[in-house]
Protein backbone atom coordinates (compact mmCIF):
# COMPACT_ATOMS: atom_id res chain seq x y z
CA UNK A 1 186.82 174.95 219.87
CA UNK A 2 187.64 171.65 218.08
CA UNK A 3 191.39 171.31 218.23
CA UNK A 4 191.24 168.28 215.73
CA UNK A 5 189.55 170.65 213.20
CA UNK A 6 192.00 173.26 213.84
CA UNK A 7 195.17 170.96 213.27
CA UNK A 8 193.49 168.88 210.60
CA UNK A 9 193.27 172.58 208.53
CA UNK A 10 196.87 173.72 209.01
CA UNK A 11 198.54 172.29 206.14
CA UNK A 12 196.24 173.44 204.05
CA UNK A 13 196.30 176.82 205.51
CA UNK A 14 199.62 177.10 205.00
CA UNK A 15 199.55 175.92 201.99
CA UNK A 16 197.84 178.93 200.54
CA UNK A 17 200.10 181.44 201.79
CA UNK A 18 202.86 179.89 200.60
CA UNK A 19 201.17 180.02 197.49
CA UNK A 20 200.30 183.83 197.34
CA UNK A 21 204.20 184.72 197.85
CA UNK A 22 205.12 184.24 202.02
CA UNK A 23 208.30 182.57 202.08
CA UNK A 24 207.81 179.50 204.26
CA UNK A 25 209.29 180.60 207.56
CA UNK A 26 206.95 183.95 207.98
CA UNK A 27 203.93 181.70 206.54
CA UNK A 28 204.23 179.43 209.37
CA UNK A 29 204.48 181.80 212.18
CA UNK A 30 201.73 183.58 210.80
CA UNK A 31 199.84 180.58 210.92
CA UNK A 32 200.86 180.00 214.48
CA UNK A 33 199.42 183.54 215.58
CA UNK A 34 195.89 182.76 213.79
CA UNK A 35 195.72 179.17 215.03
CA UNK A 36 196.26 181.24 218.67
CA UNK A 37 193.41 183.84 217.53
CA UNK A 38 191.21 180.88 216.87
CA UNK A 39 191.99 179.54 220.35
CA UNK A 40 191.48 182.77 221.78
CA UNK A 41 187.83 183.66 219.89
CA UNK A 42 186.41 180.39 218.27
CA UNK A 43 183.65 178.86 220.86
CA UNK A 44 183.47 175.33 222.28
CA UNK A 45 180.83 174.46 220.00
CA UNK A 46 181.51 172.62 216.62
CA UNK A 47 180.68 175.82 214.72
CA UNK A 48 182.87 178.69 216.10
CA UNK A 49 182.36 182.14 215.24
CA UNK A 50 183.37 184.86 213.64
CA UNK A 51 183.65 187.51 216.00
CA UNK A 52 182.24 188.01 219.67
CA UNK A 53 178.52 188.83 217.65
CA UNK A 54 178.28 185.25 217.76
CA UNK A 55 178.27 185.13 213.88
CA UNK A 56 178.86 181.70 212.66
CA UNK A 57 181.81 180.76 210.59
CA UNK A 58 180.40 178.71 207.60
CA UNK A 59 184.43 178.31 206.66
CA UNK A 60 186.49 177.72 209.12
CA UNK A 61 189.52 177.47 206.75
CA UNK A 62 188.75 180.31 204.60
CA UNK A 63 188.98 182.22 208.59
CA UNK A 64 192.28 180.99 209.50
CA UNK A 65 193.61 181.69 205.99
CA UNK A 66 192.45 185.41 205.79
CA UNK A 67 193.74 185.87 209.70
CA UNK A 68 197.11 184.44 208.93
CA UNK A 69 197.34 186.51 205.57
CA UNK A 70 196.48 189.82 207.64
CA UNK A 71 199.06 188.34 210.50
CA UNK A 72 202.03 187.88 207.53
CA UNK A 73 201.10 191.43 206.37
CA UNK A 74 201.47 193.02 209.36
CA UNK A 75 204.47 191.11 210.40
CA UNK A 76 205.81 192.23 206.35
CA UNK A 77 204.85 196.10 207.15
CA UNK A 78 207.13 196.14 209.78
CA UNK A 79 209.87 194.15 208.17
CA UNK A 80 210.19 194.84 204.33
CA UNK A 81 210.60 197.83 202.12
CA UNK A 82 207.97 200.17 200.94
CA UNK A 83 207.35 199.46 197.70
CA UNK A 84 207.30 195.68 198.31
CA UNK A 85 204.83 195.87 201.43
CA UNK A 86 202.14 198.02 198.83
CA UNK A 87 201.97 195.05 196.70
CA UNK A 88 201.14 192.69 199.24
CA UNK A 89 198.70 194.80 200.46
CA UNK A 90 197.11 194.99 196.93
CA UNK A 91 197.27 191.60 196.37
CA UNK A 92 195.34 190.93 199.55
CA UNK A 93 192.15 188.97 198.15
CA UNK A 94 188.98 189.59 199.71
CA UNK A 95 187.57 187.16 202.88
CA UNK A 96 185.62 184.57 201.78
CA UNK A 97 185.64 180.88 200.55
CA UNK A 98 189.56 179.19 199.97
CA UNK A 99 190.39 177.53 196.47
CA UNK A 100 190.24 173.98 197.11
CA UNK A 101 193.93 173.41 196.43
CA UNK A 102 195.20 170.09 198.46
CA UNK A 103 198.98 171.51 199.25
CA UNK A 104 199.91 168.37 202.06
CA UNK A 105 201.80 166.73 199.89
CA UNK A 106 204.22 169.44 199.79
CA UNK A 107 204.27 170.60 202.85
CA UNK A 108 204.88 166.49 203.99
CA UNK A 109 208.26 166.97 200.79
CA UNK A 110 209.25 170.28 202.89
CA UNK A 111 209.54 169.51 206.23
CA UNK A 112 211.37 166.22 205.67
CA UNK A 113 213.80 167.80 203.24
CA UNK A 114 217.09 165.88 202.90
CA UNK A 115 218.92 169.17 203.59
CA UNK A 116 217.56 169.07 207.75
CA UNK A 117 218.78 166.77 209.89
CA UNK A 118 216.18 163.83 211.61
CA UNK A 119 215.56 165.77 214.65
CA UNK A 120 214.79 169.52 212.58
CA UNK A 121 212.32 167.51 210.20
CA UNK A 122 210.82 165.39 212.53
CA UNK A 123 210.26 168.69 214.62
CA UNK A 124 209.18 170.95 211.87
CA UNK A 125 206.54 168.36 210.93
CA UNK A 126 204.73 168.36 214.05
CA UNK A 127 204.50 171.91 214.19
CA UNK A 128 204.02 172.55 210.31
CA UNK A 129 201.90 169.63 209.02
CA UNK A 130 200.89 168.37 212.55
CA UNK A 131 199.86 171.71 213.88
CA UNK A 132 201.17 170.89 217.26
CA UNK A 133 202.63 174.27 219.34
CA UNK A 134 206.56 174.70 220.02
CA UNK A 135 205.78 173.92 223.65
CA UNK A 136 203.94 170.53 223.12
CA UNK A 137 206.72 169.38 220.99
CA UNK A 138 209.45 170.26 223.73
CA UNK A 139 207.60 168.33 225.90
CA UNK A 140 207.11 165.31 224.00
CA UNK A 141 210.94 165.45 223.43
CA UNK A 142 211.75 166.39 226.79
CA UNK A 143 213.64 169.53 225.85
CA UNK A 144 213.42 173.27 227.13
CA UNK A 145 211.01 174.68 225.13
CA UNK A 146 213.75 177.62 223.97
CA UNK A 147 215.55 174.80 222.57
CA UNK A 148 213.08 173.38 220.70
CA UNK A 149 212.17 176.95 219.26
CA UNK A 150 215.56 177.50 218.16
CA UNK A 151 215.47 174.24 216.27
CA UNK A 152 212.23 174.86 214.55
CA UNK A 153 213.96 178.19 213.06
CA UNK A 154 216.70 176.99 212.22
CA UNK A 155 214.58 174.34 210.10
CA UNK A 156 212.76 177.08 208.82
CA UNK A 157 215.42 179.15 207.72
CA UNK A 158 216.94 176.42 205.88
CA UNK A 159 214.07 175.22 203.85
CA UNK A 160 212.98 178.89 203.37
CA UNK A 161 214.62 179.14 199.80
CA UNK A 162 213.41 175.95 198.75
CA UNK A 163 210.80 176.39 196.06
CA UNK A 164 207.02 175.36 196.92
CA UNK A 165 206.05 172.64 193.85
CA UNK A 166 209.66 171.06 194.02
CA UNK A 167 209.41 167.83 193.75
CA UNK A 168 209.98 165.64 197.21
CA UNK A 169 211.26 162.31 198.37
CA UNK A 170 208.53 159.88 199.45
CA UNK A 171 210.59 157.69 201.47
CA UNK A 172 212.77 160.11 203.47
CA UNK A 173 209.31 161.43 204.86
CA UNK A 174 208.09 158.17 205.38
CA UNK A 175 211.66 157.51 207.47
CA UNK A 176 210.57 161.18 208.98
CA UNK A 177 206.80 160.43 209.99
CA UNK A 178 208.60 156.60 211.57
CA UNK A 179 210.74 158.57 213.73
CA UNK A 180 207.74 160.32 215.31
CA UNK A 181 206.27 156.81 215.66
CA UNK A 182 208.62 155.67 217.64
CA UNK A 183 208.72 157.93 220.01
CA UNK A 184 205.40 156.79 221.29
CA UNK A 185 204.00 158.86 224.18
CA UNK A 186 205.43 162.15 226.04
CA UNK A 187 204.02 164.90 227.73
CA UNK A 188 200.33 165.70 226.51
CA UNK A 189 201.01 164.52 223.21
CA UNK A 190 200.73 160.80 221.68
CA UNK A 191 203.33 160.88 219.39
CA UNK A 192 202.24 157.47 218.20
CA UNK A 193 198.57 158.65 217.65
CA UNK A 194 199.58 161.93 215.95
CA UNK A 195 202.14 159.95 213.57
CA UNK A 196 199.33 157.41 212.42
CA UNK A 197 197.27 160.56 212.08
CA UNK A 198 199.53 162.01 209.71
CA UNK A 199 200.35 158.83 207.79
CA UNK A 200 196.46 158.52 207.06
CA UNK A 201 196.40 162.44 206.18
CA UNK A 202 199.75 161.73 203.75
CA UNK A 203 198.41 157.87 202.14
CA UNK A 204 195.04 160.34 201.36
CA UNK A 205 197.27 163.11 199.64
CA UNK A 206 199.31 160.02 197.44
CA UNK A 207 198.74 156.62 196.22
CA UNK A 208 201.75 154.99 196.98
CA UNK A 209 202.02 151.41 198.46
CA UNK A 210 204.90 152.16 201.07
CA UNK A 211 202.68 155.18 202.28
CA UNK A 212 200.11 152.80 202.86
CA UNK A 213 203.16 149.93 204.15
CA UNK A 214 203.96 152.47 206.62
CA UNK A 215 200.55 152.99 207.89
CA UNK A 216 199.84 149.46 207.91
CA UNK A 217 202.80 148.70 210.04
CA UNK A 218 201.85 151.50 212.34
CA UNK A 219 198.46 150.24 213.25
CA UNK A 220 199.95 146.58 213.68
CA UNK A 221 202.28 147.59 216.18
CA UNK A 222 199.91 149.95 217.38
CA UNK A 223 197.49 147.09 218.24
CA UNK A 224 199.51 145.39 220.84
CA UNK A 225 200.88 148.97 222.47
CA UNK A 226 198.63 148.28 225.96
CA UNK A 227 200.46 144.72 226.39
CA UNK A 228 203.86 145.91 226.09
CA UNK A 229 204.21 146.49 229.75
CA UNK A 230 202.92 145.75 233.00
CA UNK A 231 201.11 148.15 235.39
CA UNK A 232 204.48 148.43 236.82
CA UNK A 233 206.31 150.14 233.70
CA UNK A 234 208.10 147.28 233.33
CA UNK A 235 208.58 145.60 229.82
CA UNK A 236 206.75 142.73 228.38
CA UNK A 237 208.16 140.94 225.76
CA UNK A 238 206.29 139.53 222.66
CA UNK A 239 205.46 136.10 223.29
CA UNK A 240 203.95 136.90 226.81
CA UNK A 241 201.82 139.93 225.95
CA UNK A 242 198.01 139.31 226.48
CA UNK A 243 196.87 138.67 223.07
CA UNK A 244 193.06 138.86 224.18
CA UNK A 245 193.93 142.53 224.71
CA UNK A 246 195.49 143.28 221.44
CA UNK A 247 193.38 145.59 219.44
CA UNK A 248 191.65 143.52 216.96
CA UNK A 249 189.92 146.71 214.69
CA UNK A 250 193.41 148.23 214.37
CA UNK A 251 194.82 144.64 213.07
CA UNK A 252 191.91 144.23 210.71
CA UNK A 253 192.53 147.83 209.34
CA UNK A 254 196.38 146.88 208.93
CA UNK A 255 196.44 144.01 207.36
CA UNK A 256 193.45 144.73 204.64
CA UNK A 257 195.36 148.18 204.07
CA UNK A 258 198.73 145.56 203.66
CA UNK A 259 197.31 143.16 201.51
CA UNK A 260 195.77 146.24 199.08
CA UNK A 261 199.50 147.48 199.05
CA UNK A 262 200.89 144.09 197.99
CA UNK A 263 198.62 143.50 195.90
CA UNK A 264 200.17 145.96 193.66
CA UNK A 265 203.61 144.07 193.47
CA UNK A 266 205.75 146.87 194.14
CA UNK A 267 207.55 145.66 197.30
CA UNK A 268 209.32 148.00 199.50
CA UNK A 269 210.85 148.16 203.39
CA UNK A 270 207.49 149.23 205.33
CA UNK A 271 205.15 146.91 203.45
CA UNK A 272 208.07 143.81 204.35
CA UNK A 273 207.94 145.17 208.11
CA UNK A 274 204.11 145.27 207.86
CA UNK A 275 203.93 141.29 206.49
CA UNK A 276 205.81 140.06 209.92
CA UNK A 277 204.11 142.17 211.97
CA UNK A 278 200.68 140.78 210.21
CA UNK A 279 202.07 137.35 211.08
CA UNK A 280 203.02 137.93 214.86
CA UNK A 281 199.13 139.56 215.03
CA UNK A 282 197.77 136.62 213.58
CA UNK A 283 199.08 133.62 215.56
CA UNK A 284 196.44 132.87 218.43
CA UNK A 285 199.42 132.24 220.77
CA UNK A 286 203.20 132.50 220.60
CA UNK A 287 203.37 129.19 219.74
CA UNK A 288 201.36 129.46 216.62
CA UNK A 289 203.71 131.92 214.82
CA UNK A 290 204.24 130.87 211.58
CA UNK A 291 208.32 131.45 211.95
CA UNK A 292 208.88 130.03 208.41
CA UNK A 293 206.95 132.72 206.67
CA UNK A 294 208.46 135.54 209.24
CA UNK A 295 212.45 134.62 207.79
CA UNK A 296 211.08 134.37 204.41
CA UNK A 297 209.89 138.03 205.17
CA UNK A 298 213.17 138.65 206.75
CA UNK A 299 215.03 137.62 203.56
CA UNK A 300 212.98 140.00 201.98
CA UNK A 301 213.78 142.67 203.60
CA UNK A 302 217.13 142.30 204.01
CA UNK A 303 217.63 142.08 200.33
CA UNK A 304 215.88 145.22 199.90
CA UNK A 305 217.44 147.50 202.44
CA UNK A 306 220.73 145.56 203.07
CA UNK A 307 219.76 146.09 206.94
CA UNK A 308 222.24 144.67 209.44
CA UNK A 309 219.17 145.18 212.10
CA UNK A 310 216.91 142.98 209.81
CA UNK A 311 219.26 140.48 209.42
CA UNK A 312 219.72 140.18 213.42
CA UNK A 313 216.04 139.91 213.61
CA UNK A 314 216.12 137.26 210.67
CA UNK A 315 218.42 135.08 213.27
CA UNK A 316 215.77 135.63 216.30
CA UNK A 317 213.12 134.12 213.71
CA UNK A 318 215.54 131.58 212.26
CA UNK A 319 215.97 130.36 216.05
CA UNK A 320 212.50 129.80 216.25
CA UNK A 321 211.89 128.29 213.22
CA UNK A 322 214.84 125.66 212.64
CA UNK A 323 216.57 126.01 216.34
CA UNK A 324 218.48 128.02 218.48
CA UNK A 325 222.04 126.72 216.68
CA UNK A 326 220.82 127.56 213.34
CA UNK A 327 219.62 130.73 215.10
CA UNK A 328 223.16 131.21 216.58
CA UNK A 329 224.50 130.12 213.12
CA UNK A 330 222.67 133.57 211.56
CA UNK A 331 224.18 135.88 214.37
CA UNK A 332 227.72 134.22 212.97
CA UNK A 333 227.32 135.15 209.31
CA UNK A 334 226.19 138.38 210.39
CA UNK A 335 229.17 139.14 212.26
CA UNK A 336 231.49 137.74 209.53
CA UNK A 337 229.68 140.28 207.41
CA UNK A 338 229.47 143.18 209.70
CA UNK A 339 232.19 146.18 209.63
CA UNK A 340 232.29 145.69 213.15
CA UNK A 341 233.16 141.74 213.04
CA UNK A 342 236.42 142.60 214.76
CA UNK A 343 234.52 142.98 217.98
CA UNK A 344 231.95 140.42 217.26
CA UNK A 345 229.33 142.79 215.70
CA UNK A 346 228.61 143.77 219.25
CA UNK A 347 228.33 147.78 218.42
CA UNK A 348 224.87 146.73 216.53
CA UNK A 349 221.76 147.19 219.04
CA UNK A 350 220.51 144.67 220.49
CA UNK A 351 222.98 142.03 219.30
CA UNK A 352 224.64 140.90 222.49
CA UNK A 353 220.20 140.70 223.78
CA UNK A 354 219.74 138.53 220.47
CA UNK A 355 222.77 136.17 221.33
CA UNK A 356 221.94 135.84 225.30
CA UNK A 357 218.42 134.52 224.07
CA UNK A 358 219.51 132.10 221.51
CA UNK A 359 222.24 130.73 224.02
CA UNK A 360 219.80 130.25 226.97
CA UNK A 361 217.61 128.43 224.10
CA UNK A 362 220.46 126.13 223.52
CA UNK A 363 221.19 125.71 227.23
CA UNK A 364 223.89 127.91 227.12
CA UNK A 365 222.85 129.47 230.96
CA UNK A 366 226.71 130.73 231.00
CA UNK A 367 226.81 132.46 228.43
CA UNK A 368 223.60 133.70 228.26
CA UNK A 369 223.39 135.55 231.89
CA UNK A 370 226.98 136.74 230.86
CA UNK A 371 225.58 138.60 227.62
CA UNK A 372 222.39 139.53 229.29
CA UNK A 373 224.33 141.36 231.48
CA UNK A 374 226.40 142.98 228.97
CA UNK A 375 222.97 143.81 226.99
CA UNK A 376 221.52 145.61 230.24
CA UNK A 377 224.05 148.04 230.25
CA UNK A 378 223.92 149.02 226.61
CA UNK A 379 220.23 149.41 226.51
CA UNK A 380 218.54 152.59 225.13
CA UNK A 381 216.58 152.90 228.14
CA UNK A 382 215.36 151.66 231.61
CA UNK A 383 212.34 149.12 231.29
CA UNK A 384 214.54 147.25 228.62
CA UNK A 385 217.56 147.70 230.69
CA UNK A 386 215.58 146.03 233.94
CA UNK A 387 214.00 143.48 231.95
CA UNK A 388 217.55 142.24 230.78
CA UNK A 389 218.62 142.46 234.11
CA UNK A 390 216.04 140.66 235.41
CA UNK A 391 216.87 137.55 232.40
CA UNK A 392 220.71 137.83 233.62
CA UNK A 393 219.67 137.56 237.54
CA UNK A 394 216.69 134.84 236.81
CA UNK A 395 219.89 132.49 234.87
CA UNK A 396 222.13 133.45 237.70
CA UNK A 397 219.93 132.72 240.47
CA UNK A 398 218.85 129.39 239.02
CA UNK A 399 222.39 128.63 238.34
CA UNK A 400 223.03 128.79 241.67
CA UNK A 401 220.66 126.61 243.24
């Protein structure tokens, strides 16, 4: 059985049966129980079969969509009234070939819709669009899989009443398919891999230039994801990653994807992302990095999302570029600017790693191991809190000597 075939045709799947009248939530557990028949009777081979005759399926969608259809029926005969379950069964169309009717899009405008919270859309992606099981996702999230399958229904219940050909919001699933992103690698599943394989499914399903921003800026930073720590789990940081290792197909595909998207002079968040991360792939060393052209980025993007994370990175790249004072000069404004000035902007993440950095530029070894310290125990999680640990004890150590 080809499990890539099988995910790649569950949007679509679900697409139709949404379309003949199953209300989203009993599509997609119908779905479920054929994708598990197909498990259970489809072959190894490339071209599974019907039934155990050995008959080949010359459709392998038009399979799934009439054993999901007789799967919702049954599930509706048990469930709804009379009169309501005879027209279903009349309207049952014969087995054969599926309508070529492209219903991703939709599904993508569903399952991020702005009435679900991050975690319930980024969840009933995966299992919707993705075609990943209830148990896969619970372990890529490191949650009981009960917990995850109350979340899923819950997602479905809410979105249940929302009508099918509504129009969606492009950039909250963008935010949505991100979120998987960055949740890298889990359990069996490579959350990375899967979200760059759904941003390629969505930029196919719309011509937008952030779709293809967001893909572009996946692949960049997917490029340099074996360099980003040692054999030892621990973290590497940018400038001493093994550039000979970064993936140089996946940078080419990025950046000719960027520049189509620019090209078309409709700027957004993703495609700004994308240009920096084009410029840290194309610098033959650290020392190469065209820092200039990353804050002019910088001041792009802050003016188009108003970002108090970009403009802390715009100080990291300012540092570089013009010095670690005018660097330190940056983190200043953005702390006069910030609703949390009162305690230095300090609540933002990463700040008090951004200052400790600039300071030890500027010789600042004081300071610097003081705020590494304080960075170490606000990280999100261990290899960045052991590499700031490590900065804090390196400054302290040579300090003392």
């Amino acid at each position: 059985m080809d499990e890539a075939l099988i995910r790649s045709l569950t949007p679509g799947v679900l697409g139709v049966l949404v379309r003949r009248g199953a209300d989203f939530a009993a599509a997609e557990d119908a779905v479920q129980d054929a994708l598990i028949e197909a498990v259970r009777v489809w072959p190894t081979d490339p071209s599974p079969s019907s039934s155990s005759r050995g008959d080949p399926i010359r459709d392998a969608k038009g399979w799934l969509v009439t054993v999901a259809w007789r799967k919702f029926l049954d599930a509706t005969r048990a469930d709804a009234a009379r009169r309501r379950r005879e027209d279903l069964v009349e309207e049952e169309p014969a087995p054969g070939p599926v309508a070529s009717a492209d219903d991703t899009l939709q599904l993508y405008f569903l399952c991020a819709h702005p009435s679900l919270t991050p975690s319930s859309a980024v969840a009933l992606t995966l299992r919707a669009v993705g075609g990943l099981t209830t148990r896969q996702i619970a372990q890529a999230y490191l949650v009981p899989e009960a917990t995850m399958a109350q979340r899923i229904s819950r997602a479905k219940r809410t979105v249940s009443g929302v009508r099918f050909d509504q129009p969606g919001d492009v950039a909250t699933v963008l935010r949505v398919l991100y979120l998987v992103f960055n949740e890298g690698y889990s359990g069996d599943v490579d959350l990375a891999a899967e979200a760059i394989r759904l941003t390629r499914q969505l930029a196919a399903a719309i011509d937008h230039p952030e779709v293809a921003g967001l893909l572009a800026l996946m692949l960049l930073h997917h490029a340099r994801r074996a360099t980003r720590t040692a054999p030892d789990g621990s973290l590497v940081p940018l400038a001493e990653q093994d550039r000979g290792r970064w993936d140089t197909k996946a940078i080419a595909e990025g950046v000719e994807i960027l520049q189509a998207a620019l090209a078309r002079d409709r700027l957004g968040e993703f495609q700004a992302q994308a240009a920096i991360a084009a410029l840290h792939a194309d610098a033959p060393t650290a020392e190469e990095t065209d820092w200039v052209q990353i804050v002019e980025w910088y001041d792009e993007l802050a003016a188009l999302t108003d970002s108090p994370v970009a403009r802390l990175n715009r100080a990291v790249a300012v540092g570089e570029a013009d010095g670690p004072r005018a660097g330190l000069a940056a983190l200043a404004e953005l702390d006069a600017s910030s609703p949390s000035s009162s305690s230095g902007g300090s609540s933002l993440p990463r700040h008090a790693a951004v200052a400790a950095y600039l300071h030890e530029r500027d010789g600042d070894l004081a300071t610097a191991a003081r705020l590494y310290t304080e960075a170490a125990h606000k990280a999100s999680n261990l290899a960045e809190r052991d590499y700031l640990t490590r900065q804090a004890a390196r400054l302290n150590t040579g300090r003392a000597s």
